[in-house]
Protein backbone atom coordinates (compact mmCIF):
# COMPACT_ATOMS: atom_id res chain seq x y z
CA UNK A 1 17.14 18.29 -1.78
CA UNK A 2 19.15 20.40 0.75
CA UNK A 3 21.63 23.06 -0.47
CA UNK A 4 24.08 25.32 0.82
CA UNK A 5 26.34 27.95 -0.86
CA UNK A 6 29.85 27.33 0.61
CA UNK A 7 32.25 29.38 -0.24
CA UNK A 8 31.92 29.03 -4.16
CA UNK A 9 31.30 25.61 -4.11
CA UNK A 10 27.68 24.21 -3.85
CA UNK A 11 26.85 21.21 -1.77
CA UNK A 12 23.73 18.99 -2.63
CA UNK A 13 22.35 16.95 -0.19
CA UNK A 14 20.64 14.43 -1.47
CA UNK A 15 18.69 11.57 0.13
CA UNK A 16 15.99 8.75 -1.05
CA UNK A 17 15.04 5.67 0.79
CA UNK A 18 17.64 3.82 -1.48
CA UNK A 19 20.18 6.24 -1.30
CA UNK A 20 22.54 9.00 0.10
CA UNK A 21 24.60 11.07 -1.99
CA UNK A 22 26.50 14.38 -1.64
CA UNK A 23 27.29 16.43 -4.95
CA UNK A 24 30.10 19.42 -4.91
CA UNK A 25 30.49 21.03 -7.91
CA UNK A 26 32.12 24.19 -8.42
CA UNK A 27 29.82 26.92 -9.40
CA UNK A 28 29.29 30.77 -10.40
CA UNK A 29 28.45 33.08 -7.72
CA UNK A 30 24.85 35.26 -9.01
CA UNK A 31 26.18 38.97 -9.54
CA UNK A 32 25.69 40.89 -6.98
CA UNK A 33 25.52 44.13 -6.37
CA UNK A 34 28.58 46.17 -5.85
CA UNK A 35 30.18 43.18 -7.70
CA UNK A 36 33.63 44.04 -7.47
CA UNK A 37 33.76 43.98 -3.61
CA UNK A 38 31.30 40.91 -3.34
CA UNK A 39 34.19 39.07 -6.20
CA UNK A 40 37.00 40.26 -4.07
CA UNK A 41 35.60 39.08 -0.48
CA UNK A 42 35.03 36.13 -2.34
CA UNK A 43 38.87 35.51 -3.73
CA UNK A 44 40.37 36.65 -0.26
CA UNK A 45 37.66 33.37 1.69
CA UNK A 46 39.04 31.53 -1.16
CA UNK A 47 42.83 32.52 -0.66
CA UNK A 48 42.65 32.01 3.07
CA UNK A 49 40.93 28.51 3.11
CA UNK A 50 43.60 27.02 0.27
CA UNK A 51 46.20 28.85 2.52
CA UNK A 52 45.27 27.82 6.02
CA UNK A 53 44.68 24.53 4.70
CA UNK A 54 47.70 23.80 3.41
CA UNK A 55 49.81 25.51 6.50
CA UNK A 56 47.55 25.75 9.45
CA UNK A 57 45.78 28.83 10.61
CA UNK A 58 48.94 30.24 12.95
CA UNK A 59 51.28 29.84 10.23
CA UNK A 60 49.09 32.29 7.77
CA UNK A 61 49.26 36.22 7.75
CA UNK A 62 46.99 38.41 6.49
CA UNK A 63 49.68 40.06 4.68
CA UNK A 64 50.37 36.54 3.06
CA UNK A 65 46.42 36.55 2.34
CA UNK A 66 46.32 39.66 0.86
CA UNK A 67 49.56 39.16 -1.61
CA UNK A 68 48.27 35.70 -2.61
CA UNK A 69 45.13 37.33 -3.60
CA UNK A 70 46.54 39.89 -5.31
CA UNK A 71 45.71 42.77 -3.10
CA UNK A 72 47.22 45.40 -1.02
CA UNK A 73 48.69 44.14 2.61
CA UNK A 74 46.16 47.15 3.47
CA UNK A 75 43.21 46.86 1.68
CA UNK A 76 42.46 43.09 3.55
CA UNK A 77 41.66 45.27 6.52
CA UNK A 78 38.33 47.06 4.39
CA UNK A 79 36.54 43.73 4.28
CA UNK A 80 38.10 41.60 7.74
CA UNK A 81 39.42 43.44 11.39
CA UNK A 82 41.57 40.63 11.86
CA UNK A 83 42.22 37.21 10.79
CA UNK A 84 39.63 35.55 13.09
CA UNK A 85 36.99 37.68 12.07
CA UNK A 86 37.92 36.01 8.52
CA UNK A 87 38.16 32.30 10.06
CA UNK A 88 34.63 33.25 11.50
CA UNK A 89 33.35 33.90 8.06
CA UNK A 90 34.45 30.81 6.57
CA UNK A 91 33.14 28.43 9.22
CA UNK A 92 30.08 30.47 9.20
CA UNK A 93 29.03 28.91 5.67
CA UNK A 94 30.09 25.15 7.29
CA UNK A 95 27.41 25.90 10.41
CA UNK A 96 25.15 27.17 7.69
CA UNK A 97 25.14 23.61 5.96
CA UNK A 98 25.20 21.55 9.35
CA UNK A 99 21.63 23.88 10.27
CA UNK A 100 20.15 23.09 7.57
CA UNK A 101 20.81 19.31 7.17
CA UNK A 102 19.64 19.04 11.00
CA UNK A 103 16.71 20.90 9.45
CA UNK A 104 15.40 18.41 7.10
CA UNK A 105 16.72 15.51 9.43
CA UNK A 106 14.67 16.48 12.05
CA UNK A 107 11.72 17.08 9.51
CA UNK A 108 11.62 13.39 8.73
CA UNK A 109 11.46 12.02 12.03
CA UNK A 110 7.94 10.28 12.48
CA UNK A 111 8.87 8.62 15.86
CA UNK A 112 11.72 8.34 18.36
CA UNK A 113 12.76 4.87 16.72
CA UNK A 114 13.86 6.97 13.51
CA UNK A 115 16.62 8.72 15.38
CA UNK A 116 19.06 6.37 15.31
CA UNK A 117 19.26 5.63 11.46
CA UNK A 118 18.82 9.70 11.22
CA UNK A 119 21.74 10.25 13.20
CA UNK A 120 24.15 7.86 11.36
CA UNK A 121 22.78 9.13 8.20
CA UNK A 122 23.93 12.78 9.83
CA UNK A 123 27.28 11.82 11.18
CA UNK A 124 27.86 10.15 7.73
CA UNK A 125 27.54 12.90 5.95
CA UNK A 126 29.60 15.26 7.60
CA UNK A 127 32.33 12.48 7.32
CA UNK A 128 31.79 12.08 3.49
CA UNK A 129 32.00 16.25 3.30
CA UNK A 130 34.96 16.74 5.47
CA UNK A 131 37.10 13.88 3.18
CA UNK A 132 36.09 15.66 0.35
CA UNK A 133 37.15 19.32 1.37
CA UNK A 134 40.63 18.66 3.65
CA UNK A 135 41.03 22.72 3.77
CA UNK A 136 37.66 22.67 6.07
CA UNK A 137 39.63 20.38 8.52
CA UNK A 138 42.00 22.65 9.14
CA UNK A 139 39.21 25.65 9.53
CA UNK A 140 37.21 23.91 11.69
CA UNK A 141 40.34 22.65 14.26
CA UNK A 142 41.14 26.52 13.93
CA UNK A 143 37.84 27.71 15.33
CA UNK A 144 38.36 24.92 18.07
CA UNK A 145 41.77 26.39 19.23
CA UNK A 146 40.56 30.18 18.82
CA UNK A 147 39.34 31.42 22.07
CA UNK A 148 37.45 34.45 20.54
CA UNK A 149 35.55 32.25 18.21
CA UNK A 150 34.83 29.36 20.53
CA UNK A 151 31.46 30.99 21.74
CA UNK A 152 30.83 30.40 18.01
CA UNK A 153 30.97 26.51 18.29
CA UNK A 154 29.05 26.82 21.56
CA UNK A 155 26.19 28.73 19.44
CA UNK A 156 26.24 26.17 16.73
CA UNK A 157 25.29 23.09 19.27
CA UNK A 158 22.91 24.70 20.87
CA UNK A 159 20.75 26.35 17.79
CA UNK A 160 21.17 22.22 16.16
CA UNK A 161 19.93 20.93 19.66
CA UNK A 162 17.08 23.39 19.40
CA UNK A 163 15.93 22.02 16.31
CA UNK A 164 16.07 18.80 17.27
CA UNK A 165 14.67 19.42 20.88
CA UNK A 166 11.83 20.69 18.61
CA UNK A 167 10.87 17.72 16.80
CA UNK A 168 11.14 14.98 19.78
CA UNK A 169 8.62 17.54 21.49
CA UNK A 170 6.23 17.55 18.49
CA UNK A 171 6.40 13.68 18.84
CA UNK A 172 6.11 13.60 22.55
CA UNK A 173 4.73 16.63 24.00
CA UNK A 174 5.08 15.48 27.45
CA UNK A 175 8.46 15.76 27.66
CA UNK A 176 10.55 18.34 29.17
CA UNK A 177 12.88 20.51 26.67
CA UNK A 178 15.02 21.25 29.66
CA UNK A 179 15.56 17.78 30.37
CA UNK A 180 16.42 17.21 26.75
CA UNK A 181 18.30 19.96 25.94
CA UNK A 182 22.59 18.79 27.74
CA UNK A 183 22.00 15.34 25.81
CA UNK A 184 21.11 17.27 22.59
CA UNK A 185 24.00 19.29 22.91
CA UNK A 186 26.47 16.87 23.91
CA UNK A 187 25.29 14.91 20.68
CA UNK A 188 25.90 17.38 18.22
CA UNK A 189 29.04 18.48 20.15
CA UNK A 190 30.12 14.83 20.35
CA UNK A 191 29.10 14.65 16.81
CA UNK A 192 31.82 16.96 15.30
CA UNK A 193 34.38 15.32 17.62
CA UNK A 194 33.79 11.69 16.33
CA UNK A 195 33.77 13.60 13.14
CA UNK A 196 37.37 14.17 13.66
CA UNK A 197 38.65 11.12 15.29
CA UNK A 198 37.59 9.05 12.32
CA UNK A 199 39.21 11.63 9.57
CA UNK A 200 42.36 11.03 10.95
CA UNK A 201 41.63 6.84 11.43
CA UNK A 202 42.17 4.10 9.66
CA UNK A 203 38.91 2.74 7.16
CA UNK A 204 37.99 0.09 9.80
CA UNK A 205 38.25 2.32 13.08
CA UNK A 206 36.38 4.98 11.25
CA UNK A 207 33.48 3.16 10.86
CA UNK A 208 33.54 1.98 14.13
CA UNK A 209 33.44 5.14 15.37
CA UNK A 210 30.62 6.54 12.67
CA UNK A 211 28.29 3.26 14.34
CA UNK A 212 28.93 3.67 17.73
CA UNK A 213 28.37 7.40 18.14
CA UNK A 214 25.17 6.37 16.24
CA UNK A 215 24.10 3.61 18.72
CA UNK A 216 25.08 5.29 21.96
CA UNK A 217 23.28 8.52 21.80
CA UNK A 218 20.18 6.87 20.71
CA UNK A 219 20.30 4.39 23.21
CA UNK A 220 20.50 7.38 25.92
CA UNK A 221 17.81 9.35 24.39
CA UNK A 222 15.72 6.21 24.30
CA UNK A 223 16.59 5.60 28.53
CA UNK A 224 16.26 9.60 28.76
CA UNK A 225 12.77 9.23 27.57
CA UNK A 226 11.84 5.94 29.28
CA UNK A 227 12.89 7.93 32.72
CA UNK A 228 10.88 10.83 31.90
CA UNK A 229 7.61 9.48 31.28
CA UNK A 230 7.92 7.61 33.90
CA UNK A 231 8.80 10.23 36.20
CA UNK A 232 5.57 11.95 34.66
């Protein structure tokens, strides 16, 4: 079992060979120290996802952070420069879960063949998290339409592909990382994209779209692989 700290909310990610399931509960936060700082950083990530949620990231102040979290329009500015450098915090705890579910993904691949089931089982899951937590839809589009934060998403794809680069290496250690490494990132690029196309989908076309992202990428890395040893 994989899990994350989000934002005071942890997210269990569970998986047998019968059965996936993802558990969000909201918990305590262990006492830190300097606890009244770590509490109010805490309410203001809090404040701001509710917030931007609800109205979109351009339409939310700090200011309007700050009152609805019961603090001074000033005192925002001790703990964030700026309101991205707060958006960056919050989406830093969603790359944080996405890392470490590619982690234990990638861990269970035996062969090439188990890709394709690990990638719906992947693409599934961020799905299931995203309906469950609307306010992260809103982050995450926020990040996507921030230019100072988009080197952020571009860091994201490639530490995943890494990890996954990684493992089809340990299985065949004749092939080329470079090679590997623009379909890896275009996957987990792709990934979040299909991600969003099927939140805002009908039930039917959403699935569609879960299946074929599935299918297609593990049909390429099956012809990428083909090619290579060939080549080899």
């Amino acid at each position: 079992m994989n899990i994350v700290h989000i934002i005071g909310i942890h997210v269990s990610y569970v998986n047998t060979q019968e059965k996936q399931s993802i558990r969000i509960m909201i918990c305590k936060r262990r006492a830190p120290t300097q606890v009244r700082s770590k509490e109010l950083v805490t309410s203001l990530l809090l404040t701001a996802k509710r917030l931007i949620g609800a109205k979109g990231y351009d339409a939310v102040s700090m200011r309007e952070i700050s009152k609805a979290a019961g603090i001074s329009a000033s005192a925002i500015y001790q703990y964030f420069n700026d309101k991205d450098a707060l958006l960056s915090e919050l989406v830093s705890h969603y790359y944080g879960l996405t890392f470490q579910m590619t982690e234990g993904l990638a861990a269970r691949a035996q062969s090439l063949e188990d890709l394709e089931p690990l990638l719906d089982e992947a693409i599934r899951f961020i799905y299931s998290y995203f309906r469950q937590d609307s306010d992260l839809v809103a982050i995450w589009s926020a990040v996507l339409s921030t230019p100072s934060l988009t080197a952020l998403e571009v860091q994201d794809c490639m530490k995943n592909a890494d990890v996954i680069i990684h493992r089809i290496i340990e299985l065949r250690p004749r092939l080329q990382p470079e090679t590997l490494r623009p379909l890896m990132m275009l996957m987990v690029h792709v990934l979040t994209v299909t991600v969003r196309l099927a939140l805002f989908s009908d039930e039917p076309t959403a699935e569609s779209l879960l299946t074929e992202f599935s299918a297609l990428f593990a049909a390429r890395l099956h012809q990428l692989t083909a090619e290579m040893s060939v080549n080899q």
